[in-house]
C-alpha atoms as a PDB file:
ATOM      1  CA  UNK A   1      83.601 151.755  79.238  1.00  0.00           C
ATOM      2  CA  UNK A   2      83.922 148.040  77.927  1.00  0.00           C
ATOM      3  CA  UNK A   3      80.572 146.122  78.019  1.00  0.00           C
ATOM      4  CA  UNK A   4      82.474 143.166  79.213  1.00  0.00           C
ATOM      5  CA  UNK A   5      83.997 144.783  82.326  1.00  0.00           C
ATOM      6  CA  UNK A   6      80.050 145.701  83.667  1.00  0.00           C
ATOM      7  CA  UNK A   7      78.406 142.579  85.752  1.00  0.00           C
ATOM      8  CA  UNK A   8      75.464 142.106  86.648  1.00  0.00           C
ATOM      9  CA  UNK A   9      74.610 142.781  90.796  1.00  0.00           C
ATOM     10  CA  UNK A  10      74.111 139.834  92.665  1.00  0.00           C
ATOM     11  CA  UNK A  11      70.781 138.779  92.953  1.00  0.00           C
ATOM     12  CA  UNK A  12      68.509 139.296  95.844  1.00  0.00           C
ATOM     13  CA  UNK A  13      68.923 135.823  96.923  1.00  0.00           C
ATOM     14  CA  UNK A  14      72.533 135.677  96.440  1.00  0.00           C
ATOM     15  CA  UNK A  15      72.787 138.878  98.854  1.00  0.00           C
ATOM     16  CA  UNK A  16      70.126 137.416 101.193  1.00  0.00           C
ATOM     17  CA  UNK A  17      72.362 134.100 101.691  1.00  0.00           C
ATOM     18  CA  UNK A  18      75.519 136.575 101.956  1.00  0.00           C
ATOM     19  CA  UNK A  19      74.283 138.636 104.903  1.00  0.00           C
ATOM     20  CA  UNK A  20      72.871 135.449 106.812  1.00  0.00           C
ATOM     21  CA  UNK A  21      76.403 133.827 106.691  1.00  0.00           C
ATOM     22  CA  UNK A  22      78.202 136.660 107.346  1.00  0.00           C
ATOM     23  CA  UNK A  23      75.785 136.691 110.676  1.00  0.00           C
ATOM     24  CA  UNK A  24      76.020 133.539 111.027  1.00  0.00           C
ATOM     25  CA  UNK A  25      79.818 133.710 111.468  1.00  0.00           C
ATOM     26  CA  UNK A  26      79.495 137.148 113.859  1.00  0.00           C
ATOM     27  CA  UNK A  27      77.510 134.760 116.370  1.00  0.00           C
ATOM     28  CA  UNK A  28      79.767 131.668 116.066  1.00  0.00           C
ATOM     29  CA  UNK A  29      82.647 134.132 117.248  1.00  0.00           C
ATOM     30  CA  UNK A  30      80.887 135.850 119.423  1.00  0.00           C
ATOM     31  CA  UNK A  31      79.680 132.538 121.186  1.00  0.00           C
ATOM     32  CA  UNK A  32      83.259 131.019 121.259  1.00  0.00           C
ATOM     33  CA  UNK A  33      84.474 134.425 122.629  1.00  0.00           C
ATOM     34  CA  UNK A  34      81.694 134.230 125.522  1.00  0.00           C
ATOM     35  CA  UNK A  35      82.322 130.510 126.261  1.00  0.00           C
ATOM     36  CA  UNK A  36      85.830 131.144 126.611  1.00  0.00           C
ATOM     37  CA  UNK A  37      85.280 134.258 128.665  1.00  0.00           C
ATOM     38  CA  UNK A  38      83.316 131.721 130.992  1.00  0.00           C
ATOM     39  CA  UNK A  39      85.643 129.425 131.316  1.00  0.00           C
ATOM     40  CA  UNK A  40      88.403 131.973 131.942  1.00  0.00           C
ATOM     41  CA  UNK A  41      86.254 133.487 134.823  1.00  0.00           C
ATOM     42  CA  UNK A  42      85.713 130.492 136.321  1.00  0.00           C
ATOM     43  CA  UNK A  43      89.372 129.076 136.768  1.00  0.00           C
ATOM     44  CA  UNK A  44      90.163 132.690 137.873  1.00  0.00           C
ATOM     45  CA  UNK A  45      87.361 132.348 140.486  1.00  0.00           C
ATOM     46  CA  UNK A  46      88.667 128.607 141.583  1.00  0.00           C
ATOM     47  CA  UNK A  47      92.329 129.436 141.610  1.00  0.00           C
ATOM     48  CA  UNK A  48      92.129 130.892 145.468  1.00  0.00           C
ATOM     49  CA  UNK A  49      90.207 127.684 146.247  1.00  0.00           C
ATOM     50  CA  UNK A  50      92.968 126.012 144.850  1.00  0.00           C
ATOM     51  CA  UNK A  51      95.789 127.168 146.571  1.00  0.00           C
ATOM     52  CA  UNK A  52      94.102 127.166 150.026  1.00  0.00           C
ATOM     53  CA  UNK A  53      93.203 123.575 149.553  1.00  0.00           C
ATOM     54  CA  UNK A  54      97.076 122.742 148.067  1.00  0.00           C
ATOM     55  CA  UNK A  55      98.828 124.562 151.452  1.00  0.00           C
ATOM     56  CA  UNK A  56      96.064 122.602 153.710  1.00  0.00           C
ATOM     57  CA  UNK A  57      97.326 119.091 151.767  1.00  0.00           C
ATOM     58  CA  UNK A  58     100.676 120.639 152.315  1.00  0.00           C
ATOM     59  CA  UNK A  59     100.607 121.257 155.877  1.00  0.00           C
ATOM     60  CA  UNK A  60      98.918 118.046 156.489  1.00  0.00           C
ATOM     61  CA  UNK A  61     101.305 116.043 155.121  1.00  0.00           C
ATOM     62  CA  UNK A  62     104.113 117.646 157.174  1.00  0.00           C
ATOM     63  CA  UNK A  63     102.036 116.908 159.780  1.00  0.00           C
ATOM     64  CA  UNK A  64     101.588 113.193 158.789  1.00  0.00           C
ATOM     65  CA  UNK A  65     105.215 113.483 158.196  1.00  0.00           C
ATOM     66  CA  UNK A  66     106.094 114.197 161.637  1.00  0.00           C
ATOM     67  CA  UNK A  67     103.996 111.615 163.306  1.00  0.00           C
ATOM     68  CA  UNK A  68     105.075 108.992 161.417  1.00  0.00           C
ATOM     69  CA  UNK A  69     108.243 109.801 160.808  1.00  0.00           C
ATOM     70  CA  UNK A  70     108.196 109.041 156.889  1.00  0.00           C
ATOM     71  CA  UNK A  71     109.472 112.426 155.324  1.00  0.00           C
ATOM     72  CA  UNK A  72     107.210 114.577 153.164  1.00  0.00           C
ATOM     73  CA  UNK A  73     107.051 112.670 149.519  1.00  0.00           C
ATOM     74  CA  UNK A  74     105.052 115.814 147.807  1.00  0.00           C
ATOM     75  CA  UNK A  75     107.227 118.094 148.767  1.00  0.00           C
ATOM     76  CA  UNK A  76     110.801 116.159 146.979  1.00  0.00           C
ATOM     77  CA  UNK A  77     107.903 115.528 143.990  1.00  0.00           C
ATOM     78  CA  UNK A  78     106.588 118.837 143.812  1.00  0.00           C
ATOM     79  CA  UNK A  79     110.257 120.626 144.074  1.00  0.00           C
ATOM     80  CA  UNK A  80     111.336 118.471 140.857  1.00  0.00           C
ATOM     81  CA  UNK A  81     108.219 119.361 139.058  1.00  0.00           C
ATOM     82  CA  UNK A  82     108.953 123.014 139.943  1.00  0.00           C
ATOM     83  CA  UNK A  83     112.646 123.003 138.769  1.00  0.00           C
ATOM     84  CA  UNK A  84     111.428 121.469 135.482  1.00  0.00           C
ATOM     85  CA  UNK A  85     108.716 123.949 134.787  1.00  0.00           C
ATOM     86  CA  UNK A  86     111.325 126.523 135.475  1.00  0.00           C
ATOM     87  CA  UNK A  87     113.996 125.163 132.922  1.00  0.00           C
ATOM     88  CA  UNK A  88     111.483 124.601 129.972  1.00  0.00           C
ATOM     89  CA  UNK A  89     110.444 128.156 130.719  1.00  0.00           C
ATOM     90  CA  UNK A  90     113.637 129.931 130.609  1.00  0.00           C
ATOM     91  CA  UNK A  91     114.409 127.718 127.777  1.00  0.00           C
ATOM     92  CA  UNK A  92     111.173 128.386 125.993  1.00  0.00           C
ATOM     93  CA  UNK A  93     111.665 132.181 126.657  1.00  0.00           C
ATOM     94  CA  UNK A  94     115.397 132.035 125.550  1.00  0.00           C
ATOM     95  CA  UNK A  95     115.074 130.142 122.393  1.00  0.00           C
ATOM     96  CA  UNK A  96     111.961 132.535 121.366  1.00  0.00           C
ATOM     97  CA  UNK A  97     111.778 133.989 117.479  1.00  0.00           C
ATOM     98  CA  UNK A  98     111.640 137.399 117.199  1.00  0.00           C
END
C-alpha cells in the first residue's frame, strides 16, 4: 500500500462536531415535518366548519335575495371563480411533463 493513500482518522473533536450536526439536522426535519403535520390537521379539522358556514352565507343570501329582490351577487362571482379554477386545472393537468 502507498503511504500517501493512508489518512489520518478524524479527530475526536472533528467526529464530535460531525454527529451533533448530523443531529442537529434529524431534529430540524423532524420539527418542520411535525409543524407541517399540525398545520395539515388543523385545516383538515376546519374544512367541515368551512363549508357549513359557506352554504349558511349561501342560503342567506338567497334569502336576502328574495326579499329584496336584488339577485344573488356570490353566486354569478363564485360560478366565474369556479369555471376559472376548472380551466387552469385541466390546463395545468394537460400541459403536464412526463
Amino acid at each position: 500500500m502507498r503511504p500517501y493513500l493512508i489518512t489520518a482518522k478524524p479527530g475526536r473533536l472533528n467526529r464530535a462536531a460531525r454527529w451533533v450536526g448530523r443531529w442537529a439536522l434529524k431534529s430540524l426535519a423532524l420539527t418542520v415535518m411535525a409543524g407541517l403535520g399540525a398545520l395539515v390537521l388543523v385545516v383538515r379539522c376546519a374544512r367541515p366548519v368551512i363549508n357549513y358556514t359557506a352554504t349558511r352565507a349561501a342560503w342567506l343570501e338567497l334569502w336576502a335575495a328574495s326579499i329584496t329582490g336584488i339577485g344573488p351577487v356570490g353566486a354569478a362571482v363564485g360560478s366565474g371563480l369556479t369555471d376559472e379554477f376548472v380551466k387552469e386545472f385541466h390546463k395545468a393537468r394537460t400541459s403536464a411533463t412526463v
